[in-house]
N, C-alpha and C. Protein backbone atom coordinates (compact mmCIF):
# COMPACT_ATOMS: atom_id res chain seq x y z
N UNK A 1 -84.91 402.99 -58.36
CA UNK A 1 -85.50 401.75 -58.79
C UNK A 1 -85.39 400.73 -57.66
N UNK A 2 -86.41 399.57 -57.13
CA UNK A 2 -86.62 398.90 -56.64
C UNK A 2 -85.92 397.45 -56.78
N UNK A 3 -84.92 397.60 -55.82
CA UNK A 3 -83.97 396.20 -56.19
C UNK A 3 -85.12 395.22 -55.42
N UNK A 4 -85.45 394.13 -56.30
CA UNK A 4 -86.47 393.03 -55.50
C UNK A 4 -85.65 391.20 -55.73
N UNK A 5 -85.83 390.65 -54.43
CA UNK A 5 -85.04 389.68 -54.80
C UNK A 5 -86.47 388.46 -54.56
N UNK A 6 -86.96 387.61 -55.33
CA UNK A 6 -87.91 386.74 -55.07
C UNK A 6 -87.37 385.20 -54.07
N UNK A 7 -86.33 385.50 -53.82
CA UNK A 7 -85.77 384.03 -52.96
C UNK A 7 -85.45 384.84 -51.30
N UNK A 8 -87.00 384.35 -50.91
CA UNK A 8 -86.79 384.69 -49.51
C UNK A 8 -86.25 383.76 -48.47
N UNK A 9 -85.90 382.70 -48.83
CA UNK A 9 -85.25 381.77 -47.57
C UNK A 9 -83.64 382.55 -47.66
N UNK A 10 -83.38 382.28 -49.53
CA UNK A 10 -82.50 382.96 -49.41
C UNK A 10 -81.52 384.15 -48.39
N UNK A 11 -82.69 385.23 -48.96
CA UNK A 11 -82.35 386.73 -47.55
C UNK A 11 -82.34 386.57 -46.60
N UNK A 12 -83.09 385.40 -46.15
CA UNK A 12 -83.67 385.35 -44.61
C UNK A 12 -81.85 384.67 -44.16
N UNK A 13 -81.56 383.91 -45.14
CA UNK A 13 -80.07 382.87 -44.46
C UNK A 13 -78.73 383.78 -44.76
N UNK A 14 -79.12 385.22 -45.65
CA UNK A 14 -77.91 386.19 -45.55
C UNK A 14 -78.01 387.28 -44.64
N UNK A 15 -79.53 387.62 -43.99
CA UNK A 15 -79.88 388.52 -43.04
C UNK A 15 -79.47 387.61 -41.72
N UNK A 16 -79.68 386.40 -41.46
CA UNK A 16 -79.06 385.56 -40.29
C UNK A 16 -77.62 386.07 -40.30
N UNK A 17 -76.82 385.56 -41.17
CA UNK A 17 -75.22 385.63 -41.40
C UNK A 17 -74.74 386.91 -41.05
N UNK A 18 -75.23 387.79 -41.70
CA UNK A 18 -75.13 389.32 -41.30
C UNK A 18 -75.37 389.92 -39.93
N UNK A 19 -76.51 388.95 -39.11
CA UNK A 19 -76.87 389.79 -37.72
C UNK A 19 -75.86 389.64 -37.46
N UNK A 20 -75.07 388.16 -37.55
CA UNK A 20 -74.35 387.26 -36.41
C UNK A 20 -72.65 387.95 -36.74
N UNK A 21 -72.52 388.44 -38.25
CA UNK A 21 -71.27 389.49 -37.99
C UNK A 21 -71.96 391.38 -37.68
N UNK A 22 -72.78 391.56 -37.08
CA UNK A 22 -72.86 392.97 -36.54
C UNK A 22 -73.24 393.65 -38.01
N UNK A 23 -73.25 393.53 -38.85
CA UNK A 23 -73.16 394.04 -40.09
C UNK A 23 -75.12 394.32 -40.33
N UNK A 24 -75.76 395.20 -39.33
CA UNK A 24 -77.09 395.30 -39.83
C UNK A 24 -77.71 396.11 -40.65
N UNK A 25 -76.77 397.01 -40.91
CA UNK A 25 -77.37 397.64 -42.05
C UNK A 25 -77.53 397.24 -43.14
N UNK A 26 -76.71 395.91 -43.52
CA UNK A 26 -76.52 394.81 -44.62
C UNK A 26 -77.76 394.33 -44.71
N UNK A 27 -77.81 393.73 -43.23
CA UNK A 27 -79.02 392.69 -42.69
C UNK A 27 -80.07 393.61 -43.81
N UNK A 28 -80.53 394.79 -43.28
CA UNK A 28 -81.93 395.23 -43.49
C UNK A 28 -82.03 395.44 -45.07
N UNK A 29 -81.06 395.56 -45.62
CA UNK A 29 -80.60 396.09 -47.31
C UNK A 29 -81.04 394.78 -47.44
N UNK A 30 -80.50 393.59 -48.00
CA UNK A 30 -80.94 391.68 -47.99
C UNK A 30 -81.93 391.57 -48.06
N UNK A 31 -82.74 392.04 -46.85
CA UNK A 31 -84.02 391.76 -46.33
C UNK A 31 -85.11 392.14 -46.99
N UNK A 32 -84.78 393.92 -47.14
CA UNK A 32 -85.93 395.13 -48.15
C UNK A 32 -85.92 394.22 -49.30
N UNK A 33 -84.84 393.92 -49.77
CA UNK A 33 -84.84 393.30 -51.36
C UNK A 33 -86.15 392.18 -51.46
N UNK A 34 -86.00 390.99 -50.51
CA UNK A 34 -87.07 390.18 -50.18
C UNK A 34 -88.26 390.75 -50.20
N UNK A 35 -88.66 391.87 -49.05
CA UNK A 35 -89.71 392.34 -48.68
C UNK A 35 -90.14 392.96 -49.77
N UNK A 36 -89.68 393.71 -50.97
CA UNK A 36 -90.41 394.37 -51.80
C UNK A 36 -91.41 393.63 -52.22
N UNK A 37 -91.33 392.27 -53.02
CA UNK A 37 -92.43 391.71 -53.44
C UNK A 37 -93.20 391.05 -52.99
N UNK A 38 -92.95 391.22 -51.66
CA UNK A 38 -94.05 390.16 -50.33
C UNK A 38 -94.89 391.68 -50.30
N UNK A 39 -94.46 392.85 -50.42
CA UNK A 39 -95.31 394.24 -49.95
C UNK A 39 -96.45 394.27 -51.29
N UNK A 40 -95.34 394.32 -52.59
CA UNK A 40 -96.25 394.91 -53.74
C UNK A 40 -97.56 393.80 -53.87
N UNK A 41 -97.29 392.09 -53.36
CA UNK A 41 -98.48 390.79 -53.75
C UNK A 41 -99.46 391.25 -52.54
N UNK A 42 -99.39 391.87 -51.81
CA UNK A 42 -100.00 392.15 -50.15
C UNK A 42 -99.99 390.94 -49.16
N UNK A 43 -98.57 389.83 -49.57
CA UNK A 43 -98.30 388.57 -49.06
C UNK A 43 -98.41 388.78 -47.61
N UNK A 44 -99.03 387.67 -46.90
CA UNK A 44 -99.08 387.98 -45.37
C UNK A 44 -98.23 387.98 -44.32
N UNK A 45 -96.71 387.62 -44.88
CA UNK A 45 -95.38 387.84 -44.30
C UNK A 45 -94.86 388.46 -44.56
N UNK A 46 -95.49 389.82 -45.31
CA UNK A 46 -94.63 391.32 -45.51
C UNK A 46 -94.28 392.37 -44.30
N UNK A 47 -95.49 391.92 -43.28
CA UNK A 47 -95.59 392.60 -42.17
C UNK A 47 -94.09 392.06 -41.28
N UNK A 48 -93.71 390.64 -41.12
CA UNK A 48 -93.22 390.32 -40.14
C UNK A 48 -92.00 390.61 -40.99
N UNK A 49 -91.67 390.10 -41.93
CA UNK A 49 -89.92 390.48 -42.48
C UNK A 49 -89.92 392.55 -42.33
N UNK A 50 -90.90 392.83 -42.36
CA UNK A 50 -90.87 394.29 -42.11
C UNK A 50 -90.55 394.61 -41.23
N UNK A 51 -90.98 394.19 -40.25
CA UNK A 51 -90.11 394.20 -38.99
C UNK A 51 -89.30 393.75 -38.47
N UNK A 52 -88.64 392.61 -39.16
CA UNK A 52 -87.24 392.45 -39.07
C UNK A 52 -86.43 393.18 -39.37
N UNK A 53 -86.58 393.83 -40.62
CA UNK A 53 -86.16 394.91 -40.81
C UNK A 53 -85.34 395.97 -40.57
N UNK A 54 -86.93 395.84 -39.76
CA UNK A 54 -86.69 397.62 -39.07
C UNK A 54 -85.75 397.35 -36.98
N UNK A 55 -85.89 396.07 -36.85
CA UNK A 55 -85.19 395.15 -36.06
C UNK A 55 -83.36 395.48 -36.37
N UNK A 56 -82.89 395.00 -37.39
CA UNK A 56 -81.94 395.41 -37.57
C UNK A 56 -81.57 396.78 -38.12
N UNK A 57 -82.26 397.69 -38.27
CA UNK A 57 -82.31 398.89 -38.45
C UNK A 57 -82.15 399.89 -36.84
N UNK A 58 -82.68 399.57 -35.92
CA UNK A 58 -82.62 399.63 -34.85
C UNK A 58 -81.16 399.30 -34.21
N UNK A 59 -80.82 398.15 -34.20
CA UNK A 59 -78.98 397.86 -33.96
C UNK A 59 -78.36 398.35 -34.77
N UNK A 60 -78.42 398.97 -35.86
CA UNK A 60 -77.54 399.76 -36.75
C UNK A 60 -77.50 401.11 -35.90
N UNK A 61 -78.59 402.03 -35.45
CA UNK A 61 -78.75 402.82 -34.88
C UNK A 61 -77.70 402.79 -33.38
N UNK A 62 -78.16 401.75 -32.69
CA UNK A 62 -77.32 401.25 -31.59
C UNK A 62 -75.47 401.39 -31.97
N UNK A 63 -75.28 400.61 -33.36
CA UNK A 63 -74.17 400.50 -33.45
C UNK A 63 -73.25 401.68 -33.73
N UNK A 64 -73.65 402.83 -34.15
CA UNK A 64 -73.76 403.87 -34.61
C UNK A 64 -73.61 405.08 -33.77
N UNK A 65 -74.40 404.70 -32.40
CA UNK A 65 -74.48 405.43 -31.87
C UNK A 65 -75.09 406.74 -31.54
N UNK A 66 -76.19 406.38 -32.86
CA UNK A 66 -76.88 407.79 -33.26
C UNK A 66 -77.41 408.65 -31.85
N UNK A 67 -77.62 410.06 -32.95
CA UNK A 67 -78.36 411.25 -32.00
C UNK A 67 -79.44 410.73 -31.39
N UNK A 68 -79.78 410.67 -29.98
CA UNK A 68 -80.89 410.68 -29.23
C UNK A 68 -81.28 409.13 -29.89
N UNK A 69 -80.14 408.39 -29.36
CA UNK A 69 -80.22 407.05 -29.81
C UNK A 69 -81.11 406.53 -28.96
N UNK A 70 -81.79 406.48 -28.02
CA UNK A 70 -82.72 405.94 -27.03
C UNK A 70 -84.01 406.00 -27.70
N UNK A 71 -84.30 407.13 -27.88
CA UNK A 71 -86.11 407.37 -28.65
C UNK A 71 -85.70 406.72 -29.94
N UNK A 72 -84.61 406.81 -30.89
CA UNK A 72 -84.54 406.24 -32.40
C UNK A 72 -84.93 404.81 -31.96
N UNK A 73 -83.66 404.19 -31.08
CA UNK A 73 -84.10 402.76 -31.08
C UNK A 73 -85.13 402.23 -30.73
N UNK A 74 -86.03 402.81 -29.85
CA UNK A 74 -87.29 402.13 -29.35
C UNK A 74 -88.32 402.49 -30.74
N UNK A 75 -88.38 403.58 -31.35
CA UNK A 75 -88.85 403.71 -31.99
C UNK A 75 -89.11 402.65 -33.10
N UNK A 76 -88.22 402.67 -33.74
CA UNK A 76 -87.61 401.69 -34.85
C UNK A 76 -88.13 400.15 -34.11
N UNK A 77 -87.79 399.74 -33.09
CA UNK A 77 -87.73 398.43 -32.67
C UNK A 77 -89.44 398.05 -32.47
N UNK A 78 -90.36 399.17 -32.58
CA UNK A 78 -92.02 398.99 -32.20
C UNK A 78 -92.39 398.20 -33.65
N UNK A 79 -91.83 398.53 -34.43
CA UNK A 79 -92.41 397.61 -35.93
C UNK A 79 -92.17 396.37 -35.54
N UNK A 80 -91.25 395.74 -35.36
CA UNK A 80 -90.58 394.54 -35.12
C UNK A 80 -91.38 393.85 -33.68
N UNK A 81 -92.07 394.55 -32.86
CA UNK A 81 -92.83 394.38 -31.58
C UNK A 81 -93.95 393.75 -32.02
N UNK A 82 -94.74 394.87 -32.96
CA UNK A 82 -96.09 395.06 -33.46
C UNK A 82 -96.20 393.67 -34.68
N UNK A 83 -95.08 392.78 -35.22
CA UNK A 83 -95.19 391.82 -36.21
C UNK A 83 -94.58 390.20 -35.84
N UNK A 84 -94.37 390.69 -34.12
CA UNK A 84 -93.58 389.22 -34.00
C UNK A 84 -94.42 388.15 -33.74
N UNK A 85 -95.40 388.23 -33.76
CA UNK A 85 -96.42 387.31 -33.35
C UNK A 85 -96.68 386.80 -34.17
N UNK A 86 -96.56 387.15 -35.83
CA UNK A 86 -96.69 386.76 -37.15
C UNK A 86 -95.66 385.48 -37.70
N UNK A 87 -95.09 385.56 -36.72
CA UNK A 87 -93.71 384.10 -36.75
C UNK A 87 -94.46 382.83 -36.09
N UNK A 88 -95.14 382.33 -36.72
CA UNK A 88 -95.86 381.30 -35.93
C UNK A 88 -95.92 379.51 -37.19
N UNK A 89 -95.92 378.18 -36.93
CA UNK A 89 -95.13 377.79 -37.55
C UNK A 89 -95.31 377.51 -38.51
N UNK A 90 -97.05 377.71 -39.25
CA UNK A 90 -97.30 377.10 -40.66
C UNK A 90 -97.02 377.94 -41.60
N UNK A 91 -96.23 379.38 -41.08
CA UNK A 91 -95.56 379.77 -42.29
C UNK A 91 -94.44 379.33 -43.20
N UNK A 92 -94.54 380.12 -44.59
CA UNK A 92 -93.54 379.63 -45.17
C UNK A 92 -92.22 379.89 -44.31
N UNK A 93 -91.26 379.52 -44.62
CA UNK A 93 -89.73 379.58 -43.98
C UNK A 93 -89.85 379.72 -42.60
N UNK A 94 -90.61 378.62 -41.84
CA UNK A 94 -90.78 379.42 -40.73
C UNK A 94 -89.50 379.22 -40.05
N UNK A 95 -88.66 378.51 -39.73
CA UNK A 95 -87.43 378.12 -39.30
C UNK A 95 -86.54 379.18 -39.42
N UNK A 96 -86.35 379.79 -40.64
CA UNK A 96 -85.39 380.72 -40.72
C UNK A 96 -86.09 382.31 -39.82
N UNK A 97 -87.42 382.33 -40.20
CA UNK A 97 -87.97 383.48 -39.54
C UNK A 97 -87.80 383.89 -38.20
N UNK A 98 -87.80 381.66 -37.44
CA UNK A 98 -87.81 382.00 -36.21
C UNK A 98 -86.90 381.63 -35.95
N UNK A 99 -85.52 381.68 -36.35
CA UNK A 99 -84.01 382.09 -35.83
C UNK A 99 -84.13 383.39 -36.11
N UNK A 100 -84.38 383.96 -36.88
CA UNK A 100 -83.97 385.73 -37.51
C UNK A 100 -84.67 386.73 -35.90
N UNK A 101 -85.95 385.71 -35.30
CA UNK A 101 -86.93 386.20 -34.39
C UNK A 101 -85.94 385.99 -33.40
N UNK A 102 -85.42 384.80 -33.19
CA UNK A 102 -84.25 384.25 -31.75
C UNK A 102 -83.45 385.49 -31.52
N UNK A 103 -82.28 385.54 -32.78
CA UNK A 103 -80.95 386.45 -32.77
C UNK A 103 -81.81 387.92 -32.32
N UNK A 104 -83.19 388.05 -32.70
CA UNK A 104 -83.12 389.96 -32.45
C UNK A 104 -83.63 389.89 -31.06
N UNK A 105 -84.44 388.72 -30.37
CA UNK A 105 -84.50 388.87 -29.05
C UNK A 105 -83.51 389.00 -28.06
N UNK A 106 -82.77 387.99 -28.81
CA UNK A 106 -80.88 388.06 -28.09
C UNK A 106 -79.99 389.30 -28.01
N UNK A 107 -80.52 390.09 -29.26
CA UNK A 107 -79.92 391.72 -29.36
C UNK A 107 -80.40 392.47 -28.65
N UNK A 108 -82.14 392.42 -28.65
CA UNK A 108 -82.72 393.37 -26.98
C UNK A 108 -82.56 393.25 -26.15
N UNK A 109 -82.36 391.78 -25.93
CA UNK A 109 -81.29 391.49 -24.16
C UNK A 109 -79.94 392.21 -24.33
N UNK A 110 -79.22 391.87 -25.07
CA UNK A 110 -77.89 392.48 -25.24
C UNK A 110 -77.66 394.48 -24.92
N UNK A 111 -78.91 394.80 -25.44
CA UNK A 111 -79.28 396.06 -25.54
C UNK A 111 -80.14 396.95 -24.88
N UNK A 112 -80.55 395.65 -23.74
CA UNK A 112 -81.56 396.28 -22.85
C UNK A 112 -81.95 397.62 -22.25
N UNK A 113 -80.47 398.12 -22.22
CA UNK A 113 -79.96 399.53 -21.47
C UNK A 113 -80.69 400.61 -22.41
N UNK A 114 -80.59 399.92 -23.26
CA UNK A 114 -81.24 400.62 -24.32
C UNK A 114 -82.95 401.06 -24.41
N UNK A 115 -82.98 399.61 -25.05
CA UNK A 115 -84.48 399.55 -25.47
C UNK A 115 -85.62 399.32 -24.37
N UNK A 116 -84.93 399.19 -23.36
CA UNK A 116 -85.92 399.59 -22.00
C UNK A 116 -86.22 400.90 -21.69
């Protein structure tokens, strides 16, 4: 069953809290909850929290250490590539979107070794 949470500033200010303790698998769990009903309305900020997402889904991977962690993370991190442009400012929450956008640019620098 589909846990859906309708208070997206909400997620967006517990997916912040969460990048900033390392905790991203949290992040992306918070987040899906939000995103379900921005996906099921075909709301036009389903795309970009989707790739936030999959943004912190990517540093979970990192954190983790997973198998053939190089192709996972780039992989994973192309959603989040392909929707950042969707952070622009007459959206709703745009403030929180574009801190959530700040912290994961700050993680691909951090991670460069990586996701380069």
């Amino acid at each position: 069953m589909l846990t859906m949470n309708e208070d997206l500033e909400g997620a967006l200010q517990a997916y912040l809290k969460l990048l900033d303790e390392e905790e991203y698998f949290e992040a992306h769990e918070v987040l899906e909850e939000a995103w379900h009903p921005l996906r099921l309305s075909e709301h036009p900020l389903a795309n970009l929290a989707k790739g936030l997402i999959n943004a912190a889904i990517t540093f979970e991977h990192i954190k983790r250490n997973r198998k053939n962690l190089k192709a996972k993370a780039q992989k994973v991190i192309a959603s989040y590539e392909r929707h950042k442009h969707l952070c622009v400012e007459d959206i709703r929450a745009y403030a929180l979107f574009h801190q959530a956008c700040e912290k994961v640019e700050a993680l691909k620098v951090k991670h460069s070794d990586i996701l380069s």
